[in-house]
PDB file of N, CA and C in Angstrom:
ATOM      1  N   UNK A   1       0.852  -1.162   0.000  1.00  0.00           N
ATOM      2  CA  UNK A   1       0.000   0.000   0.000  1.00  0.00           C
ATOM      3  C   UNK A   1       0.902   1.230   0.000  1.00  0.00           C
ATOM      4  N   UNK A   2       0.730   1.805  -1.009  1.00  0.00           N
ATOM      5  CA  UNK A   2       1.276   3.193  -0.950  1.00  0.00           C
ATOM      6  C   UNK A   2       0.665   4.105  -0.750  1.00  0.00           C
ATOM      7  N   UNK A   3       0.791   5.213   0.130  1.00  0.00           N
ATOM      8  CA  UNK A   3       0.449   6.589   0.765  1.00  0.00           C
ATOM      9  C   UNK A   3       0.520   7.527  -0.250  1.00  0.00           C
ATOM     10  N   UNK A   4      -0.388   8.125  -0.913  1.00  0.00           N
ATOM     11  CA  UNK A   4      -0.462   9.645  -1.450  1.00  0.00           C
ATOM     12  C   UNK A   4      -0.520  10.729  -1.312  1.00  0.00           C
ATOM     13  N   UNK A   5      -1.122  10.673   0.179  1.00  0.00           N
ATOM     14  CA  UNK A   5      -1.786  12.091   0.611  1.00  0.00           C
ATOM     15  C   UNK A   5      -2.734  11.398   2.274  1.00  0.00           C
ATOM     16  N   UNK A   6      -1.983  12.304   2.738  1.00  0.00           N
ATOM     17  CA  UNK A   6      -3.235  12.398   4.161  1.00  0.00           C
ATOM     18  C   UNK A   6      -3.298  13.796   4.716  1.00  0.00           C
ATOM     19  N   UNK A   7      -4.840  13.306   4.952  1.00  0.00           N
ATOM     20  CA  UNK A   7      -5.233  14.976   5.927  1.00  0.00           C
ATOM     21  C   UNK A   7      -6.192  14.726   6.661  1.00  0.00           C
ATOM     22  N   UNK A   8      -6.869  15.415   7.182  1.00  0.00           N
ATOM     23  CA  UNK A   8      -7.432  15.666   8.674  1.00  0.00           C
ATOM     24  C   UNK A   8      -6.724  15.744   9.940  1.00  0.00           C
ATOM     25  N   UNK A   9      -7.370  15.511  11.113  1.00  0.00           N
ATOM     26  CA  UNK A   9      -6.566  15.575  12.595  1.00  0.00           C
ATOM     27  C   UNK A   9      -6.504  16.290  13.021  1.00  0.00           C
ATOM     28  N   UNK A  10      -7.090  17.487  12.595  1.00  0.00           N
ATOM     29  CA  UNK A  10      -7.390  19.053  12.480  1.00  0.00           C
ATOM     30  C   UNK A  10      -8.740  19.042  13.446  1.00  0.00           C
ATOM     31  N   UNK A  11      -8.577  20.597  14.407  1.00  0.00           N
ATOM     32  CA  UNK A  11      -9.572  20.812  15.018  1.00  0.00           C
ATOM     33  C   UNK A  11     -10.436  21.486  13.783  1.00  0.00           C
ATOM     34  N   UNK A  12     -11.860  21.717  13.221  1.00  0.00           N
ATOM     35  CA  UNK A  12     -12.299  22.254  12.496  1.00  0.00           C
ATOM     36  C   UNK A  12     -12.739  23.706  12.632  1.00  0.00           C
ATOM     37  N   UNK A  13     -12.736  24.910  12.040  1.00  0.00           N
ATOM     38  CA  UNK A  13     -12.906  26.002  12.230  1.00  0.00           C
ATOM     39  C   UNK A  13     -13.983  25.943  13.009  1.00  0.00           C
ATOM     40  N   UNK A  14     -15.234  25.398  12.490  1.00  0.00           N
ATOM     41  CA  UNK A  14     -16.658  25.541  13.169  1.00  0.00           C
ATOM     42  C   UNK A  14     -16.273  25.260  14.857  1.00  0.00           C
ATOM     43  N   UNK A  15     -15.404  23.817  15.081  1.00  0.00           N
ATOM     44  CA  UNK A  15     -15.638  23.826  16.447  1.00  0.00           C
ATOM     45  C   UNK A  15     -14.143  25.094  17.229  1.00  0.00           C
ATOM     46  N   UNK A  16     -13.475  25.345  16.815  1.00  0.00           N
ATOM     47  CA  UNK A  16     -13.010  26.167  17.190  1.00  0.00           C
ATOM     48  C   UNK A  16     -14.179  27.711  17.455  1.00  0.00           C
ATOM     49  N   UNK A  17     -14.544  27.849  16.805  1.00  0.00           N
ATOM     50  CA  UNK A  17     -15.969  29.118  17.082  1.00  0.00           C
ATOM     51  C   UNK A  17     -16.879  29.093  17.798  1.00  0.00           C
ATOM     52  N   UNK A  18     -17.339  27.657  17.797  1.00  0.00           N
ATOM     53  CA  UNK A  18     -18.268  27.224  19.137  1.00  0.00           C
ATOM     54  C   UNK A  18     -17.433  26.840  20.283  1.00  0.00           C
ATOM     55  N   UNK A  19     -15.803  26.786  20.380  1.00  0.00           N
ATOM     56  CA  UNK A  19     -15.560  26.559  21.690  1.00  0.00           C
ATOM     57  C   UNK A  19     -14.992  27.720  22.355  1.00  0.00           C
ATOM     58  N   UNK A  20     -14.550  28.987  21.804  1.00  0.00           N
ATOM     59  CA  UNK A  20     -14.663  30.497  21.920  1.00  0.00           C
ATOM     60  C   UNK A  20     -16.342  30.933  22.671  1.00  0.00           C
ATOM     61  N   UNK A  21     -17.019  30.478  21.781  1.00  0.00           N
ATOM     62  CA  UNK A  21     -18.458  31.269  22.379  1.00  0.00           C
ATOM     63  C   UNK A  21     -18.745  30.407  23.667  1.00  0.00           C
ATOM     64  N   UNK A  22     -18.387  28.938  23.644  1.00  0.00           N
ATOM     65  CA  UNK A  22     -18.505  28.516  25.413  1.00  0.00           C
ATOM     66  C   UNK A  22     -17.962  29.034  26.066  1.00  0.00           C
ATOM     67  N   UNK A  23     -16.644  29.271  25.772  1.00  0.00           N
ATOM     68  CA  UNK A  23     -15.787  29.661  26.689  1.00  0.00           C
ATOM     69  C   UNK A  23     -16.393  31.059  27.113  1.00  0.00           C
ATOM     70  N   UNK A  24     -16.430  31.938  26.535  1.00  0.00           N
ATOM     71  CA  UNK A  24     -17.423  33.580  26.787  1.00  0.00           C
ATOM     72  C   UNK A  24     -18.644  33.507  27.216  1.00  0.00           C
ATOM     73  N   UNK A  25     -19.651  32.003  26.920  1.00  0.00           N
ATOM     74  CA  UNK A  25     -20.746  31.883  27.730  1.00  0.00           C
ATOM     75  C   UNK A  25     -20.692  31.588  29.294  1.00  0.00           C
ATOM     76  N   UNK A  26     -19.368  30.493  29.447  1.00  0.00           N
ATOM     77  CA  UNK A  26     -19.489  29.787  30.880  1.00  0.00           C
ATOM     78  C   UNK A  26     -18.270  31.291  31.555  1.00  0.00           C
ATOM     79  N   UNK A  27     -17.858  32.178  30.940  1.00  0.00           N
ATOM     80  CA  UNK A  27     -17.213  33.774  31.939  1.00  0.00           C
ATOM     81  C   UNK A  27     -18.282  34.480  32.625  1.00  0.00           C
ATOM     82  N   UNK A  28     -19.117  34.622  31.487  1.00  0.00           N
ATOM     83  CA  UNK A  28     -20.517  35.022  31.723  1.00  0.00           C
ATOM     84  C   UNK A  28     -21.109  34.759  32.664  1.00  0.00           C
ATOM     85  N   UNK A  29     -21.766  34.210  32.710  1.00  0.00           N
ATOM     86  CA  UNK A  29     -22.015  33.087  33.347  1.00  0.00           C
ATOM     87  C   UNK A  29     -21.555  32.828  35.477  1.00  0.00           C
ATOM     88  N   UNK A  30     -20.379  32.797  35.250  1.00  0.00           N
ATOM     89  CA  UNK A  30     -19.363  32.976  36.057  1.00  0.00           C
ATOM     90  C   UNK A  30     -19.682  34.056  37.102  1.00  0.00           C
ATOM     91  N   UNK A  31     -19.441  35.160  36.244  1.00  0.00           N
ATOM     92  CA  UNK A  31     -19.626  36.645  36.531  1.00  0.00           C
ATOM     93  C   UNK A  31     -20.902  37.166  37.347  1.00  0.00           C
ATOM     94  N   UNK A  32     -21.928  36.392  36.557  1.00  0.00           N
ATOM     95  CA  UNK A  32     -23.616  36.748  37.232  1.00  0.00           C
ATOM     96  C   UNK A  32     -23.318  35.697  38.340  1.00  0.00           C
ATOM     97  N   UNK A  33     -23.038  34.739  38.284  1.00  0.00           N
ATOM     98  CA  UNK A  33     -22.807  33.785  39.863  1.00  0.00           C
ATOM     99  C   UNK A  33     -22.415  34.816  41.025  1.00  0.00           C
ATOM    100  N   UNK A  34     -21.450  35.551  40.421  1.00  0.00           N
ATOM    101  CA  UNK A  34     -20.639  36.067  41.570  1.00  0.00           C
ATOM    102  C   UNK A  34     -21.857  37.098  41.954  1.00  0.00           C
ATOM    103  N   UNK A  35     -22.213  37.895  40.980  1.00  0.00           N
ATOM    104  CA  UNK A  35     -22.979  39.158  41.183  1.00  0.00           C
ATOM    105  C   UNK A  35     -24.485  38.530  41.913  1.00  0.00           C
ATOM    106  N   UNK A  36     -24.992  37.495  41.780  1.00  0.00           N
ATOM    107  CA  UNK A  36     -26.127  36.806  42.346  1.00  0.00           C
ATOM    108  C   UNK A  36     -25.543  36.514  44.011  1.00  0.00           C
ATOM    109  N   UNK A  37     -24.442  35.905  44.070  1.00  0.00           N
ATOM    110  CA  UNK A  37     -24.511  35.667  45.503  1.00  0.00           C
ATOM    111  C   UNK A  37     -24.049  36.563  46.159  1.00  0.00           C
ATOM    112  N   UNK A  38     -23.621  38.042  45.648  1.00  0.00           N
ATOM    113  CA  UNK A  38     -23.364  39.456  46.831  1.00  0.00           C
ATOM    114  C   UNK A  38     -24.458  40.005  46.746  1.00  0.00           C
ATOM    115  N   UNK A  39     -25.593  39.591  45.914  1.00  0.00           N
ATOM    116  CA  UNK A  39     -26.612  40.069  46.115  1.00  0.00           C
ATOM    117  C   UNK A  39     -28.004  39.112  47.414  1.00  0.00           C
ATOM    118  N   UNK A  40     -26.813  37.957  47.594  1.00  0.00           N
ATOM    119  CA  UNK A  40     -27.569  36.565  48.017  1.00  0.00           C
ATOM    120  C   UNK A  40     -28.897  36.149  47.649  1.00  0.00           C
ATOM    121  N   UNK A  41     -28.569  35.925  46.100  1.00  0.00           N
ATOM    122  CA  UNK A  41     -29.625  35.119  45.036  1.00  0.00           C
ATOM    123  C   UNK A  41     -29.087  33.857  45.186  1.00  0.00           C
ATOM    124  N   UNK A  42     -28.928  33.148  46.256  1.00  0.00           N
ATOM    125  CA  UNK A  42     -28.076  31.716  45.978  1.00  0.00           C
ATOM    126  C   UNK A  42     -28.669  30.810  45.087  1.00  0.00           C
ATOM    127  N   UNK A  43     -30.354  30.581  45.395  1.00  0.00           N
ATOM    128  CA  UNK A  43     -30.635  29.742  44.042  1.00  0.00           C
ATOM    129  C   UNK A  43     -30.392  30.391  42.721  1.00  0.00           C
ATOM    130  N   UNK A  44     -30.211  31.321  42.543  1.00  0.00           N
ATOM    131  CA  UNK A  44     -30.146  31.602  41.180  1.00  0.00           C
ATOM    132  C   UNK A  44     -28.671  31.542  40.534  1.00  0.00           C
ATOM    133  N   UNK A  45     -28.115  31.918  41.860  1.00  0.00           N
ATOM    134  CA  UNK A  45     -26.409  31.444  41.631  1.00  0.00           C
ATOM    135  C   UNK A  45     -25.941  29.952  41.246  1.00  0.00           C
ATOM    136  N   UNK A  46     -26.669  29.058  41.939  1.00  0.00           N
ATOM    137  CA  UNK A  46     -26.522  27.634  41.799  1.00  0.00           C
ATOM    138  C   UNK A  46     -26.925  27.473  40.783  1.00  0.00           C
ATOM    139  N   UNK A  47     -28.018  27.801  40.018  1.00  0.00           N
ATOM    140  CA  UNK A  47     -28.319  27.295  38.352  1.00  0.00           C
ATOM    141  C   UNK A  47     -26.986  28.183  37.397  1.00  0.00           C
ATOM    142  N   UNK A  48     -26.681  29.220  37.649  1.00  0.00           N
ATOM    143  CA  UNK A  48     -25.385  30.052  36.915  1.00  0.00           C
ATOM    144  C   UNK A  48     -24.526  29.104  37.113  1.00  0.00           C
ATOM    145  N   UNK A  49     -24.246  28.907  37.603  1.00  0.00           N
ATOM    146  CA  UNK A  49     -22.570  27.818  38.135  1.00  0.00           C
ATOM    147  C   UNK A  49     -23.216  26.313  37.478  1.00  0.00           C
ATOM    148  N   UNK A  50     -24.088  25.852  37.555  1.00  0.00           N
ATOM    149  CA  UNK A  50     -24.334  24.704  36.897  1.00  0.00           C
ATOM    150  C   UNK A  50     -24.272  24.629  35.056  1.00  0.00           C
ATOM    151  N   UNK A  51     -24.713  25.967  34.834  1.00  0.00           N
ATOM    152  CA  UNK A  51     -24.752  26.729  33.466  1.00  0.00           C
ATOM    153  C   UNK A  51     -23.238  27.014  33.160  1.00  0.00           C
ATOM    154  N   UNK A  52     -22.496  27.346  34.079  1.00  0.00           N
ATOM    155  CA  UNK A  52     -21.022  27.530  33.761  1.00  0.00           C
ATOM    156  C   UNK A  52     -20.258  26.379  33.300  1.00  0.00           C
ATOM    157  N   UNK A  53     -20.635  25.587  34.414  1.00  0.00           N
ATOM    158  CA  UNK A  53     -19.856  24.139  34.254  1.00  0.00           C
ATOM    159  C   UNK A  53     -20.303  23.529  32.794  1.00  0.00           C
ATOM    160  N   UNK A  54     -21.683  23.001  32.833  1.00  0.00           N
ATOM    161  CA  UNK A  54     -21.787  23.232  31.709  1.00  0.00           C
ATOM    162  C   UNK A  54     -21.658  23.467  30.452  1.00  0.00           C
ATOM    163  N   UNK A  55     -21.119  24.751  30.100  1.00  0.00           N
ATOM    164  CA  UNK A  55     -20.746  25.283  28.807  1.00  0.00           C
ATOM    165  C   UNK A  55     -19.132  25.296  29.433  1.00  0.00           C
ATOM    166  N   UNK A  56     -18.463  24.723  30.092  1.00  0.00           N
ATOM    167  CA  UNK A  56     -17.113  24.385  30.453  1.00  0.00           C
ATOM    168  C   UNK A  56     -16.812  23.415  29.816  1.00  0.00           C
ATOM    169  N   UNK A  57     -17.462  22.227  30.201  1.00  0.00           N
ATOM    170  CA  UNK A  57     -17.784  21.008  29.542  1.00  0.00           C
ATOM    171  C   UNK A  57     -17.901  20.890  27.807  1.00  0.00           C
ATOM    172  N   UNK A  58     -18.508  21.713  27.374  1.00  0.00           N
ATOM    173  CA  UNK A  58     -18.800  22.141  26.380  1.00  0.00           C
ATOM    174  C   UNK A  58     -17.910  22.529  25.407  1.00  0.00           C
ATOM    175  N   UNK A  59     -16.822  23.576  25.954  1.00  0.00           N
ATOM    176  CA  UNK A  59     -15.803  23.952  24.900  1.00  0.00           C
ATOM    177  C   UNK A  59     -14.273  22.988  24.995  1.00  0.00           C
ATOM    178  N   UNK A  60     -14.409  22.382  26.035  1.00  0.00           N
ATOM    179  CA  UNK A  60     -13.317  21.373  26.144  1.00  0.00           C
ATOM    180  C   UNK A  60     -13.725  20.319  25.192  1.00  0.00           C
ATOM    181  N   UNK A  61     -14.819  20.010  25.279  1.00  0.00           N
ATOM    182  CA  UNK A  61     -15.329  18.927  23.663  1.00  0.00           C
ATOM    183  C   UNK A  61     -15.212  19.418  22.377  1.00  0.00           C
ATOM    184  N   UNK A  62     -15.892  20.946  22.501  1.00  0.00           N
ATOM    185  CA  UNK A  62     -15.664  21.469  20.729  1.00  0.00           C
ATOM    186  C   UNK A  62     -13.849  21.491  20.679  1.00  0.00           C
ATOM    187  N   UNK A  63     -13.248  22.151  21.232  1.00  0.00           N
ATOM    188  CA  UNK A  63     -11.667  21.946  20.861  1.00  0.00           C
ATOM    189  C   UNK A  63     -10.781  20.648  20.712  1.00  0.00           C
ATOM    190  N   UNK A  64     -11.276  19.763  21.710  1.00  0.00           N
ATOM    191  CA  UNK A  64     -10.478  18.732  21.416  1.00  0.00           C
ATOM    192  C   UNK A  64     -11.376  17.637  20.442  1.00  0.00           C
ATOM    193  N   UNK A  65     -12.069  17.770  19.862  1.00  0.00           N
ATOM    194  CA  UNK A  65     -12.798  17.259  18.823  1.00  0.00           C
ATOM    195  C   UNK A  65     -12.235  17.279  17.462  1.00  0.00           C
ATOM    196  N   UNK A  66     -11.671  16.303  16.887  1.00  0.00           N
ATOM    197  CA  UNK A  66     -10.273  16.241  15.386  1.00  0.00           C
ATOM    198  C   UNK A  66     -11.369  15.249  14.711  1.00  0.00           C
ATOM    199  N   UNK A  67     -11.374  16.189  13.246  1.00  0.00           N
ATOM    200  CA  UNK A  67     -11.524  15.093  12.047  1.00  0.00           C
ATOM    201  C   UNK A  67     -11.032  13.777  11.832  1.00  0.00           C
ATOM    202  N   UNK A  68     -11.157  12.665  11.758  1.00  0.00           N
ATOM    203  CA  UNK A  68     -10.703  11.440  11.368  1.00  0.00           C
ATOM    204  C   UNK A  68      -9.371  11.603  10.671  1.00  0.00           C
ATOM    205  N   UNK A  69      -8.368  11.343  10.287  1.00  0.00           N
ATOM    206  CA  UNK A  69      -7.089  11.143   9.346  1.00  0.00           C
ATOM    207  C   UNK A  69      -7.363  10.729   8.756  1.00  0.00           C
ATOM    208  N   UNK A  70      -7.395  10.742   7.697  1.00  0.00           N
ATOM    209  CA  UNK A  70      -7.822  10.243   6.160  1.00  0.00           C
ATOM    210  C   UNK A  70      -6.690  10.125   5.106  1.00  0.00           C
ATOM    211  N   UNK A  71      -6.576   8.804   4.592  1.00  0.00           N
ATOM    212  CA  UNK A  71      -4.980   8.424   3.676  1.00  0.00           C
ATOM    213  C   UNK A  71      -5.610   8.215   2.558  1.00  0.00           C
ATOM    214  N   UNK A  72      -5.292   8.467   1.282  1.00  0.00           N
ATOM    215  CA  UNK A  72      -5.058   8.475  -0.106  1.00  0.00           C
ATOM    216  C   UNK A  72      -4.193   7.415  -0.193  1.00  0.00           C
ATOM    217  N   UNK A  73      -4.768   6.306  -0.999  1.00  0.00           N
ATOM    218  CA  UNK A  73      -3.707   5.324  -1.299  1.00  0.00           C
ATOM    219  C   UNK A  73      -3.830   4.254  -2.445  1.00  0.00           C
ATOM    220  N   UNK A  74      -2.833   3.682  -2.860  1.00  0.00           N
ATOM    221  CA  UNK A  74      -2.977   2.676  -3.943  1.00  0.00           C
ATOM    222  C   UNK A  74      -2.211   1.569  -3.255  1.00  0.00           C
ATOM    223  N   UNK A  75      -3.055   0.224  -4.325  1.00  0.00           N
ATOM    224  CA  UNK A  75      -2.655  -1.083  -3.824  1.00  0.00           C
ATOM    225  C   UNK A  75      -1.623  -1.548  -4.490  1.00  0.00           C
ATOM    226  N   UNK A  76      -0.687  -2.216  -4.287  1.00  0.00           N
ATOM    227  CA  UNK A  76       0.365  -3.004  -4.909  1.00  0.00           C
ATOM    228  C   UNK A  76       0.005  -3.985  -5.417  1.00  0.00           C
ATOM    229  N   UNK A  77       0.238  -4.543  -6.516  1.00  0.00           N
ATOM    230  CA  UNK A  77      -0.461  -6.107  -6.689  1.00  0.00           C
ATOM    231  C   UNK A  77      -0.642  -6.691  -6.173  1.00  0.00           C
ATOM    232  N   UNK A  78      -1.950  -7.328  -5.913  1.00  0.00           N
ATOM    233  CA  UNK A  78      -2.216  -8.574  -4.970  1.00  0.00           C
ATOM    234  C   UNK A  78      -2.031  -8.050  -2.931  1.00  0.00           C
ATOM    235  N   UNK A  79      -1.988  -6.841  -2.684  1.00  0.00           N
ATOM    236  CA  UNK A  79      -2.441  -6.389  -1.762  1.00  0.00           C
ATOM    237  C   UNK A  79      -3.778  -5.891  -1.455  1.00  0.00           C
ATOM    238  N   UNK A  80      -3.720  -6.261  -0.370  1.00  0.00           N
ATOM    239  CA  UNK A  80      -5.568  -5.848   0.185  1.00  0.00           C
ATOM    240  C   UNK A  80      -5.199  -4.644   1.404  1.00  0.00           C
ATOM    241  N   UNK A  81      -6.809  -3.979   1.776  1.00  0.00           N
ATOM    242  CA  UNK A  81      -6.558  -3.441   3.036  1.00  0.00           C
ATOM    243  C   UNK A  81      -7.000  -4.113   4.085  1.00  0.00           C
ATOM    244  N   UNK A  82      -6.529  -3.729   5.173  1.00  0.00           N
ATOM    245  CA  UNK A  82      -6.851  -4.447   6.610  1.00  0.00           C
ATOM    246  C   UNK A  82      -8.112  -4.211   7.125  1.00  0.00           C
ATOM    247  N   UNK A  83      -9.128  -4.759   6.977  1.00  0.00           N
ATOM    248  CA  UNK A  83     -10.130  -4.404   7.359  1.00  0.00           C
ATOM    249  C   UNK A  83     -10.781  -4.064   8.580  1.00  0.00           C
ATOM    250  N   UNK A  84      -9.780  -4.820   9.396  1.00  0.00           N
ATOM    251  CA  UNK A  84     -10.008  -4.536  10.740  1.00  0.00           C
ATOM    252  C   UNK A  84      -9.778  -3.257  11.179  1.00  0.00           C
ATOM    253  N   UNK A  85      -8.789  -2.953  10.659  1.00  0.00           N
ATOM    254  CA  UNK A  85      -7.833  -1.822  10.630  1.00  0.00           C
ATOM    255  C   UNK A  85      -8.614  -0.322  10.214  1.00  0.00           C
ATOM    256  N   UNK A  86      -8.968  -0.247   8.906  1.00  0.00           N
ATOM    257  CA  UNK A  86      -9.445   0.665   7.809  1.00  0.00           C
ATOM    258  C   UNK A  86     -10.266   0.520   7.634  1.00  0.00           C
ATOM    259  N   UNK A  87     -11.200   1.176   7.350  1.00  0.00           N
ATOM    260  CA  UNK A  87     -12.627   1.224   6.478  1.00  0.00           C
ATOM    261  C   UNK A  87     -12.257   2.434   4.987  1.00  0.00           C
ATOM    262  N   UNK A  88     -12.910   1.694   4.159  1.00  0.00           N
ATOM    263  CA  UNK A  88     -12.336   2.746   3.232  1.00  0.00           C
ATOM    264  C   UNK A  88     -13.812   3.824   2.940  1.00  0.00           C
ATOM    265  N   UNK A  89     -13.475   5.097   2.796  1.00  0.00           N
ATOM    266  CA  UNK A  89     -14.435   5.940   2.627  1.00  0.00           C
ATOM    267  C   UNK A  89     -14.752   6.345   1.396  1.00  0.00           C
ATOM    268  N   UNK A  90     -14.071   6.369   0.698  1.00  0.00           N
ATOM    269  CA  UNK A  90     -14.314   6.460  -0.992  1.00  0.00           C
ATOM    270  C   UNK A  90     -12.837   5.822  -1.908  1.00  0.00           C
ATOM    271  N   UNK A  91     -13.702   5.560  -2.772  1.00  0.00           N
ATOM    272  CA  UNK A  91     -12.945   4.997  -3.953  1.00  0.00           C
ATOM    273  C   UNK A  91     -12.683   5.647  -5.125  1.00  0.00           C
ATOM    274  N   UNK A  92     -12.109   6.198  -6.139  1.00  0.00           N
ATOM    275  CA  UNK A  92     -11.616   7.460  -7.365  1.00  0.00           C
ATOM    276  C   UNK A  92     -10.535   6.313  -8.151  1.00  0.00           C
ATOM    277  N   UNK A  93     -11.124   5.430  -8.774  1.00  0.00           N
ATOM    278  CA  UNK A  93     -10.330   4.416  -9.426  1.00  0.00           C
ATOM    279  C   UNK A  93      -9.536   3.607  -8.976  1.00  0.00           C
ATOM    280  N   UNK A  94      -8.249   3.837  -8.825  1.00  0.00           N
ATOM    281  CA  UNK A  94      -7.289   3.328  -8.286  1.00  0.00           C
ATOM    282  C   UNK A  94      -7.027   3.579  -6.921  1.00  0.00           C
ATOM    283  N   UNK A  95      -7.545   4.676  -6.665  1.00  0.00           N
ATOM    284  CA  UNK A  95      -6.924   5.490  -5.847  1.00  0.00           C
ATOM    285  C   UNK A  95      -8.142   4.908  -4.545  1.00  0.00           C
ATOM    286  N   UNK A  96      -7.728   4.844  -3.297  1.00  0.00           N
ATOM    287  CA  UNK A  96      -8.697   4.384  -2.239  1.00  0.00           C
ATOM    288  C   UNK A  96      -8.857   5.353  -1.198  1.00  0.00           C
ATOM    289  N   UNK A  97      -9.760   5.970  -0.780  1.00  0.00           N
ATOM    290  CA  UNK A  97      -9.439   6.754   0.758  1.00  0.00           C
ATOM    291  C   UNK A  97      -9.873   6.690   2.034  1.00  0.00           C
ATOM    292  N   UNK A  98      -9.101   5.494   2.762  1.00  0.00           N
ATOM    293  CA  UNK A  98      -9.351   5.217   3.902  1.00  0.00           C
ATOM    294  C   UNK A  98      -8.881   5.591   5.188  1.00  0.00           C
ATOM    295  N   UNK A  99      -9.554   5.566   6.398  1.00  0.00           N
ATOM    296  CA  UNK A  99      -9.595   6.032   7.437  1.00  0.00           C
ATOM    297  C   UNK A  99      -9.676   4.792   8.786  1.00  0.00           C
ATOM    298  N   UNK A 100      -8.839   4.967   9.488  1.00  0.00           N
ATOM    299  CA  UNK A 100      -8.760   4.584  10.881  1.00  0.00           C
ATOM    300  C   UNK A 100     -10.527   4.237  11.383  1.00  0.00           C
ATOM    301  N   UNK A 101     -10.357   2.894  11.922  1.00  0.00           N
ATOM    302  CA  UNK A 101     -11.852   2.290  12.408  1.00  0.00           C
ATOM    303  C   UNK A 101     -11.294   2.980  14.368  1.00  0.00           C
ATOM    304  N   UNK A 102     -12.594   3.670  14.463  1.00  0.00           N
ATOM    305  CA  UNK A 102     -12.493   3.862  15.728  1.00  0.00           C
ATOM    306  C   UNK A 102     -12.441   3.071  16.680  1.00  0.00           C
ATOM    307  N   UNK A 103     -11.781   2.780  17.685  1.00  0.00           N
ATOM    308  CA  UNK A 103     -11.959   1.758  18.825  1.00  0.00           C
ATOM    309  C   UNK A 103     -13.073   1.682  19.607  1.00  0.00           C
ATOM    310  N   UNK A 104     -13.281   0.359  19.735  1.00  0.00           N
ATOM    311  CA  UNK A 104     -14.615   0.508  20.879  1.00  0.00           C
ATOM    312  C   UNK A 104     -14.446  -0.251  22.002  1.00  0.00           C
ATOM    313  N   UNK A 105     -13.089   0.360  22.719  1.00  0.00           N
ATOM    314  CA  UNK A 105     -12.638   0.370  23.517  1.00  0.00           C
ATOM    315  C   UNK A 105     -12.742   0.913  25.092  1.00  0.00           C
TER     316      UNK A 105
END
């Protein structure tokens, strides 16, 4: 099997933008907690801080969230792919483009 080209592994713009706006939602957020309990709104503070965590939770998933790796490749005679291994995602003649089978681990 020869390698042509790989790409992905990349955080994607989109989740990079949604993990900016968590991050500015759960500050937010944050901020009215504080301003709720010098005002001693504690229940209302406790749903803010649950809302924080929350969208905390939230942008740590959109950022560390990567496209699959994806390889461009051709077969050598009488080579196969590993199926266990690869799933192939599209085919362009010769050319194969497969990707890493996720673990279900």
């Amino acid at each position: 099997m020869d390698v042509l080209n790989t790409y992905g592994g990349v955080v994607e713009p989109g989740n990079i933008a949604a993990g900016i706006l968590f991050a500015i939602m759960a500050a937010g957020l944050l901020v009215l907690a504080y301003l709720e309990l010098a005002k001693a709104y504690q229940g209302s503070a406790v749903v803010s801080i649950a809302l924080a965590v929350l969208y905390a939770v939230l942008y740590v998933w959109a950022i560390t969230d990567k496209s699959p790796i994806r390889y461009e490749v051709t077969l050598r005679e009488g080579a196969v792919i590993d199926a266990t291994k690869y799933e192939v995602v599209e085919r362009r003649g010769k050319i194969y483009v497969i990707q890493e089978r996720r673990s279900t681990e």
